[in-house]
N, C-alpha and C. Protein backbone atom coordinates (compact mmCIF):
# COMPACT_ATOMS: atom_id res chain seq x y z
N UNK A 1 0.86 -1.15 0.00
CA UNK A 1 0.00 0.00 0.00
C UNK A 1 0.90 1.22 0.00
N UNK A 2 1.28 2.11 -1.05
CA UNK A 2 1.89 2.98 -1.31
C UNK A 2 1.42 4.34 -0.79
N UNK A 3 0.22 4.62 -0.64
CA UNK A 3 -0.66 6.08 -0.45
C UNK A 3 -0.56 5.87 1.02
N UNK A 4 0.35 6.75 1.76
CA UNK A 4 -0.18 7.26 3.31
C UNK A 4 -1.00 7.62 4.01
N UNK A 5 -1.62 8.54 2.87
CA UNK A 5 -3.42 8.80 3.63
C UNK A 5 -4.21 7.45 3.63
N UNK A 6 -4.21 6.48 2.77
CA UNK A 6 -5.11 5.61 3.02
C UNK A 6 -4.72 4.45 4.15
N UNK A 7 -3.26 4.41 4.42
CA UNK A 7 -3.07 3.34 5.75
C UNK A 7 -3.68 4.38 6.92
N UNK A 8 -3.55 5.83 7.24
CA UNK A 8 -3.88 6.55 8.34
C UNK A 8 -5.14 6.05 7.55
N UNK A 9 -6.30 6.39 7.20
CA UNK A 9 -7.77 6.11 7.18
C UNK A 9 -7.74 4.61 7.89
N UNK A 10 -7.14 3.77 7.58
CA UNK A 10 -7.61 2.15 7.57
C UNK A 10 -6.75 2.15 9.22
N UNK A 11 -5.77 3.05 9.71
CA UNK A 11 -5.59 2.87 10.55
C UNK A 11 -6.94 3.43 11.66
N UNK A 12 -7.03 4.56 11.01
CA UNK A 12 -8.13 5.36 12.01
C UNK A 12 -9.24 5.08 12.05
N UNK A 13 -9.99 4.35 11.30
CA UNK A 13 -11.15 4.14 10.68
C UNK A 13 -11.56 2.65 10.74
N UNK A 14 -10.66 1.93 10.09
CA UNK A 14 -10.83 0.24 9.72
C UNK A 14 -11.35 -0.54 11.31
N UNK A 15 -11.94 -1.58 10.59
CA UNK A 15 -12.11 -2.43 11.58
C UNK A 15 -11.12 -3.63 11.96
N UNK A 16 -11.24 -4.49 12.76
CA UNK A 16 -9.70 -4.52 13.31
C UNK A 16 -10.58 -6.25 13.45
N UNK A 17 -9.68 -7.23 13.47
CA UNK A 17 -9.29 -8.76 13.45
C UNK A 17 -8.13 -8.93 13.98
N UNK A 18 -8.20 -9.74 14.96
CA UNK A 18 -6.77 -10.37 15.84
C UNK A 18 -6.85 -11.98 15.95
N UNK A 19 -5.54 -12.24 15.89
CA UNK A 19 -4.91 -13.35 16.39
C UNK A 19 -3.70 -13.74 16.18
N UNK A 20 -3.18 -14.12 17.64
CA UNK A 20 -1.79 -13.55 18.09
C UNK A 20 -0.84 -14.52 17.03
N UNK A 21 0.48 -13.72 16.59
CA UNK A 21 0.77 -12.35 16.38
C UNK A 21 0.41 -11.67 15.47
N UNK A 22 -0.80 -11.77 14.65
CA UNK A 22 -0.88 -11.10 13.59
C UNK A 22 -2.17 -10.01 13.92
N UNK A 23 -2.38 -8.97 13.79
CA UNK A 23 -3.82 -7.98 13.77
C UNK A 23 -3.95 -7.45 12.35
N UNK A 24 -5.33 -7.57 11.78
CA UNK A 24 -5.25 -7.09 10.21
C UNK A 24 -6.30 -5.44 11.08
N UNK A 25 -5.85 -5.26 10.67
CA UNK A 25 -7.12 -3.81 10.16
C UNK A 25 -7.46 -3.30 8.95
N UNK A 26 -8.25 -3.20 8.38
CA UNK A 26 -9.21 -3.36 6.84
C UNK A 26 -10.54 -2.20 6.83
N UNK A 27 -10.67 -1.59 6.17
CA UNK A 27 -11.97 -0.43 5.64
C UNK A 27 -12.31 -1.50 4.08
N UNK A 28 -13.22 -0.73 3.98
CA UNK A 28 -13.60 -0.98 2.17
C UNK A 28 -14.62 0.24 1.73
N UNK A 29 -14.69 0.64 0.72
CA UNK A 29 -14.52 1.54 -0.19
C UNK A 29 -15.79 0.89 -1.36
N UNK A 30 -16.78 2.01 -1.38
CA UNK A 30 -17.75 1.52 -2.75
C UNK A 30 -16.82 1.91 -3.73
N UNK A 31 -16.55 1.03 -4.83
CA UNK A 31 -15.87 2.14 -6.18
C UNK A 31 -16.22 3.34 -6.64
N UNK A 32 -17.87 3.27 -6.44
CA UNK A 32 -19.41 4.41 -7.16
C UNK A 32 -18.32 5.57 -6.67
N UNK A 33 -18.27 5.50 -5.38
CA UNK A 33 -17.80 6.77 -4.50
C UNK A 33 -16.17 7.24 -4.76
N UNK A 34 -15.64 6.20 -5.11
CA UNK A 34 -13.83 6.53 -5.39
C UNK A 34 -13.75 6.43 -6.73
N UNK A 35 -12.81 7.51 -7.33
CA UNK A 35 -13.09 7.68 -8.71
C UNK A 35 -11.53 7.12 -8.52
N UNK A 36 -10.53 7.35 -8.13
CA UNK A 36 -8.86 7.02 -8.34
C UNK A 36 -8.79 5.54 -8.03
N UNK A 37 -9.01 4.67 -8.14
CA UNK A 37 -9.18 3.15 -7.67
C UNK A 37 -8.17 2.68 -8.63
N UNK A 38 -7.52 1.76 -8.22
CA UNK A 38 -6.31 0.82 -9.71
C UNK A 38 -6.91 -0.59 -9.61
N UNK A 39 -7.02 -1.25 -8.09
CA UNK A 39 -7.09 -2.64 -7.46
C UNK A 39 -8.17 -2.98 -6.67
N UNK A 40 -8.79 -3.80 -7.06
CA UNK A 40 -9.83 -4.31 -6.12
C UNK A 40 -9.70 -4.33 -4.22
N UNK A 41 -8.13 -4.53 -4.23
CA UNK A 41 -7.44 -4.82 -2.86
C UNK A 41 -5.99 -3.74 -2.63
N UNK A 42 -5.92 -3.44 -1.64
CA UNK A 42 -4.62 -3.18 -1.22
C UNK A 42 -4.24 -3.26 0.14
N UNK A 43 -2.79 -4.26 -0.15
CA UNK A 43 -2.62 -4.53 1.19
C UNK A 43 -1.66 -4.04 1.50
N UNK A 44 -1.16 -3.91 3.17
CA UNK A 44 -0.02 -3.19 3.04
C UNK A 44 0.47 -4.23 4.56
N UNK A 45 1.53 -4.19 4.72
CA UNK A 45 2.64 -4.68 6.17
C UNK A 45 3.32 -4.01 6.84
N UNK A 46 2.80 -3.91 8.31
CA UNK A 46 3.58 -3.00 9.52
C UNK A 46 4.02 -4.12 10.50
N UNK A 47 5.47 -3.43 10.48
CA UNK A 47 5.87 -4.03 11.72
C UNK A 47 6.88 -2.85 12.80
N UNK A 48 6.32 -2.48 13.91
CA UNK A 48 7.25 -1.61 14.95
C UNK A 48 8.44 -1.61 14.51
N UNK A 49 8.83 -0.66 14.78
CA UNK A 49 10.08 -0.07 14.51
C UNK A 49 11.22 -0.28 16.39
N UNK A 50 10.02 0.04 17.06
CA UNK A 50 10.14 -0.07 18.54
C UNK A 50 10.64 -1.38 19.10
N UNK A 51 10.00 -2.10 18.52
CA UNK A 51 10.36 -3.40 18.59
C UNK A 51 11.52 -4.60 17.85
N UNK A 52 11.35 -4.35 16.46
CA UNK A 52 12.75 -4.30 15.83
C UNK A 52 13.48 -3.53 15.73
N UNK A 53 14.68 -3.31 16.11
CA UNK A 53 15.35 -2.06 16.19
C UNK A 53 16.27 -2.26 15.23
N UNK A 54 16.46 -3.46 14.19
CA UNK A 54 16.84 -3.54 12.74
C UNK A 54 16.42 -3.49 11.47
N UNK A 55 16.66 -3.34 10.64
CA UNK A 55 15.96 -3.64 9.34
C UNK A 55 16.17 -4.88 8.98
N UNK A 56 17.24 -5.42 9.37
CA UNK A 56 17.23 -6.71 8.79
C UNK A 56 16.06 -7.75 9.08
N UNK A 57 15.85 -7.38 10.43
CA UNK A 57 14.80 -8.34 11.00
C UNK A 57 13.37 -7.83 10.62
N UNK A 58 12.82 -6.57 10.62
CA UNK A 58 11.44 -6.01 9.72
C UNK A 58 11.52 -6.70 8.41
N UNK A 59 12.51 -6.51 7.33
CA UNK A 59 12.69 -7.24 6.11
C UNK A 59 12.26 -8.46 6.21
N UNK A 60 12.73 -9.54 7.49
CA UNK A 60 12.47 -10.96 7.02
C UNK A 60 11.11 -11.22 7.50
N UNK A 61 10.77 -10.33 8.40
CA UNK A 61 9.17 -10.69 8.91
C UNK A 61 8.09 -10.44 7.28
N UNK A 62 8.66 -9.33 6.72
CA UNK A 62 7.76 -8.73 5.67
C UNK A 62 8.14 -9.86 4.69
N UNK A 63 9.03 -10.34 4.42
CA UNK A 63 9.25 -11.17 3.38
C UNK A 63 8.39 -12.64 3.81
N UNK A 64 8.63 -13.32 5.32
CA UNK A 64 7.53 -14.33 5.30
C UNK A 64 5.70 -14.11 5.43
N UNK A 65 5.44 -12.82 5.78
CA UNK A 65 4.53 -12.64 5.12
C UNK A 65 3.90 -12.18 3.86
N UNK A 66 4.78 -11.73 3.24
CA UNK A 66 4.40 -11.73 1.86
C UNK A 66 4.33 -12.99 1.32
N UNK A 67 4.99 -13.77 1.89
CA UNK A 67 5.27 -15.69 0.74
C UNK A 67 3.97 -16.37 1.28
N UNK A 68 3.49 -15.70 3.07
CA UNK A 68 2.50 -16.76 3.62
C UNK A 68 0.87 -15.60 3.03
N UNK A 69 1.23 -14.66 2.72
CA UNK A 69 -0.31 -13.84 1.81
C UNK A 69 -0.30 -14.80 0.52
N UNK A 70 0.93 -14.92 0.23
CA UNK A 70 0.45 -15.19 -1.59
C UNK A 70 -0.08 -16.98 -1.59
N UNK A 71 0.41 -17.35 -0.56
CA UNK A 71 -0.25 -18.97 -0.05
C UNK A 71 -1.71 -18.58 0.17
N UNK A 72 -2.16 -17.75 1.05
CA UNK A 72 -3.16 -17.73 1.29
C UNK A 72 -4.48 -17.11 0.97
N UNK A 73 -3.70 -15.99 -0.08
CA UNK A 73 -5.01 -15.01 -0.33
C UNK A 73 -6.28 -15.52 -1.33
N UNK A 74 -6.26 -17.00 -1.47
CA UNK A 74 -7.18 -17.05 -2.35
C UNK A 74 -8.56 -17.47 -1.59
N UNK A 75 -8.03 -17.07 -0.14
CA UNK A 75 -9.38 -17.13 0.76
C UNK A 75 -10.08 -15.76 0.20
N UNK A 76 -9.81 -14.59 0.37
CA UNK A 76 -10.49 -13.61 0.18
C UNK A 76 -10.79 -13.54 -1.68
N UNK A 77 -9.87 -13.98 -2.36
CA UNK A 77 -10.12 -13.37 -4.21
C UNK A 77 -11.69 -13.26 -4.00
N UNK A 78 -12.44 -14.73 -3.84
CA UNK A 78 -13.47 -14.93 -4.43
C UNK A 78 -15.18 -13.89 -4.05
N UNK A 79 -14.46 -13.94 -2.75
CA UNK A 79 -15.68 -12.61 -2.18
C UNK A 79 -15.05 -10.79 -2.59
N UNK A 80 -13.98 -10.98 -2.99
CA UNK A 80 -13.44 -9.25 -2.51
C UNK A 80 -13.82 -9.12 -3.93
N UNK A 81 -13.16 -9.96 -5.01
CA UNK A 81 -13.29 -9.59 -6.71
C UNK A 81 -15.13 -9.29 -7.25
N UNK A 82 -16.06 -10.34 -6.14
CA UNK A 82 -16.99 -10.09 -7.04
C UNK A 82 -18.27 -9.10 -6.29
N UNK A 83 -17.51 -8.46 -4.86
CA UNK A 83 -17.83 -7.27 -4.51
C UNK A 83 -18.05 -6.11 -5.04
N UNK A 84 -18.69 -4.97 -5.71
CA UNK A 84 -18.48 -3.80 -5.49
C UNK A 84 -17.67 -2.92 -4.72
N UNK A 85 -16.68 -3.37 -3.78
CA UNK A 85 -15.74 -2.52 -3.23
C UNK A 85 -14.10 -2.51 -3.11
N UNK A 86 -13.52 -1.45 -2.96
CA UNK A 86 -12.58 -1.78 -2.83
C UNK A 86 -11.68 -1.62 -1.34
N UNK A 87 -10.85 -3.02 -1.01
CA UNK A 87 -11.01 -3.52 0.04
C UNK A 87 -8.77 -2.94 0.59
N UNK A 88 -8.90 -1.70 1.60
CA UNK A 88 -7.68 -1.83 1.74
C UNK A 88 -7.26 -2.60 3.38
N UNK A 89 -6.03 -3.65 3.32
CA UNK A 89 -5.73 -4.34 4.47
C UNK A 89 -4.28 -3.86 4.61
N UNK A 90 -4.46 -3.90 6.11
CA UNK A 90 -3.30 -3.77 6.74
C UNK A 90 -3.18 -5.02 8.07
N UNK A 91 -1.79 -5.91 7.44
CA UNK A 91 -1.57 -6.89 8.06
C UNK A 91 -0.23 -6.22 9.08
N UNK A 92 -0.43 -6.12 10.63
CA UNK A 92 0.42 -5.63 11.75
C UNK A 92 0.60 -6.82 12.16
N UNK A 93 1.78 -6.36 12.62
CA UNK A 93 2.88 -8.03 13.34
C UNK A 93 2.84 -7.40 14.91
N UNK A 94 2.35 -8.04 15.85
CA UNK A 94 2.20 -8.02 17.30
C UNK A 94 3.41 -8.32 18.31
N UNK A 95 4.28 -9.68 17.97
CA UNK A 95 5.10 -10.35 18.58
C UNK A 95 5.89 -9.56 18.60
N UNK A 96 7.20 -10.36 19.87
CA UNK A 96 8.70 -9.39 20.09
C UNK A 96 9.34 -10.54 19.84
N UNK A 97 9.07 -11.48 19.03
CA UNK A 97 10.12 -12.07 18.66
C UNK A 97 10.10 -12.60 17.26
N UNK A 98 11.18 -13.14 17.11
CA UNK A 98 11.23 -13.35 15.48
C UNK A 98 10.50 -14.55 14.89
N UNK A 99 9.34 -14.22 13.94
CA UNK A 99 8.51 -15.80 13.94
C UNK A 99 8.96 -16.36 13.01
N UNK A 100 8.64 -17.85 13.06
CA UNK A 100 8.75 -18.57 11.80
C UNK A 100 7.78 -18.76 10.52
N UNK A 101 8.08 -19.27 9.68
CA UNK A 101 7.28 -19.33 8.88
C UNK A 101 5.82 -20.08 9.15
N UNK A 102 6.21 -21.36 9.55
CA UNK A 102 4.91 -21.98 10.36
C UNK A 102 3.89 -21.29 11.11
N UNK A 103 4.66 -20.28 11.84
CA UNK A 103 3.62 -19.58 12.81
C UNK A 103 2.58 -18.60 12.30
N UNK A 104 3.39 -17.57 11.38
CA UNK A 104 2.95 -16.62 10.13
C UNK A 104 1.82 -17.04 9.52
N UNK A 105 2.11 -18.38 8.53
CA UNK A 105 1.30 -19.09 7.97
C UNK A 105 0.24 -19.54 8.37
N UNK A 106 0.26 -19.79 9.65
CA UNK A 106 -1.07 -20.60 10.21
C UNK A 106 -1.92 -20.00 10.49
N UNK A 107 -1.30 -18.20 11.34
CA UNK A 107 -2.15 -17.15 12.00
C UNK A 107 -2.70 -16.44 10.76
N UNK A 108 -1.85 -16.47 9.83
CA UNK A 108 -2.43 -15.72 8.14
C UNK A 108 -3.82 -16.36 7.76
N UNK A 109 -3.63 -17.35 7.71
CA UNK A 109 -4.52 -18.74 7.37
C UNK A 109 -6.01 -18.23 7.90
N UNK A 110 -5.74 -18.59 9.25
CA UNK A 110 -6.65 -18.31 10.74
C UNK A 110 -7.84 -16.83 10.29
N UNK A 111 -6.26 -15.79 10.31
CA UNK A 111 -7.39 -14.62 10.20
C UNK A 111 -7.56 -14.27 8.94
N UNK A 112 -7.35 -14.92 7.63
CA UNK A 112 -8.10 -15.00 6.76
C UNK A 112 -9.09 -15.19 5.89
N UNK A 113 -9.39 -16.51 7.14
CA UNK A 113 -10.99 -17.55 6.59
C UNK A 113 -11.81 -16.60 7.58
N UNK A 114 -11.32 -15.76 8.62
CA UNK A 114 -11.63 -14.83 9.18
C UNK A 114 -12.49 -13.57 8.57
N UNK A 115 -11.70 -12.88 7.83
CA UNK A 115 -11.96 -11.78 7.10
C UNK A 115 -12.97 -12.42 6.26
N UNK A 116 -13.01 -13.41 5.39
CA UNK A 116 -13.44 -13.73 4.38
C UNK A 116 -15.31 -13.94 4.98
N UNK A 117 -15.30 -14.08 5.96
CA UNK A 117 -16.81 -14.12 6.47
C UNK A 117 -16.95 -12.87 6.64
N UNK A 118 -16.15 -11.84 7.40
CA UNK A 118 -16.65 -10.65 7.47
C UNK A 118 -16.75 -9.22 6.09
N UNK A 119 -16.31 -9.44 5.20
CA UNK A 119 -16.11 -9.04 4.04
C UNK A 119 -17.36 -9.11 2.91
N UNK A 120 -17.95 -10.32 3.53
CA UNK A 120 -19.58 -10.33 2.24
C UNK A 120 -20.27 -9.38 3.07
């Protein structure tokens, strides 16, 4: 998610899904009403700065969740694509420690079949 104003909206605004370590927070958007739209979806990844006090370690968290979204997002395609809206997510990393892929994956998983009920 490239546009700053729209993570502050989805931060300020969105409704919020947890389970530990992952919290998504998500808005959605009629298209009717947004004329600048590119993507049905946009997602974006936060992780504290407070808490990693490297980049190296933000990098590898963002990189296993990007590999455990692209495993998983075909929970949401089927409701978000044939919606009328457009749907921006923000996937936040909770933990103080460094997860594995297993863990990522499972909680991605979890609060995905998650979203996917709350989204119709």
């Amino acid at each position: 998610m490239s546009l700053k104003i729209n993570v502050m909206n989805v931060m300020k605004y969105g409704k919020l899904l947890y389970n530990f370590p992952i919290k998504i927070k998500y808005i959605s958007i009629d298209k009717n009403k947004s004329t600048n739209y590119v993507k049905n979806k946009m997602v974006g990844i936060l992780i504290k700065k407070q808490i990693f006090k490297k980049a190296v370690h933000r990098n590898r968290i963002k990189r296993l969740f990007r590999s455990a979204y692209l495993l998983n997002k075909y929970l949401l395609e089927d409701n978000i694509n044939n919606n009328n809206k457009i749907y921006y997510i923000v996937f936040i990393y909770q933990g103080s420690f460094l997860p594995t892929f297993k863990l990522i994956n499972c909680s991605l998983n979890k609060i995905c079949s998650y979203l996917k009920f709350f989204v119709k």
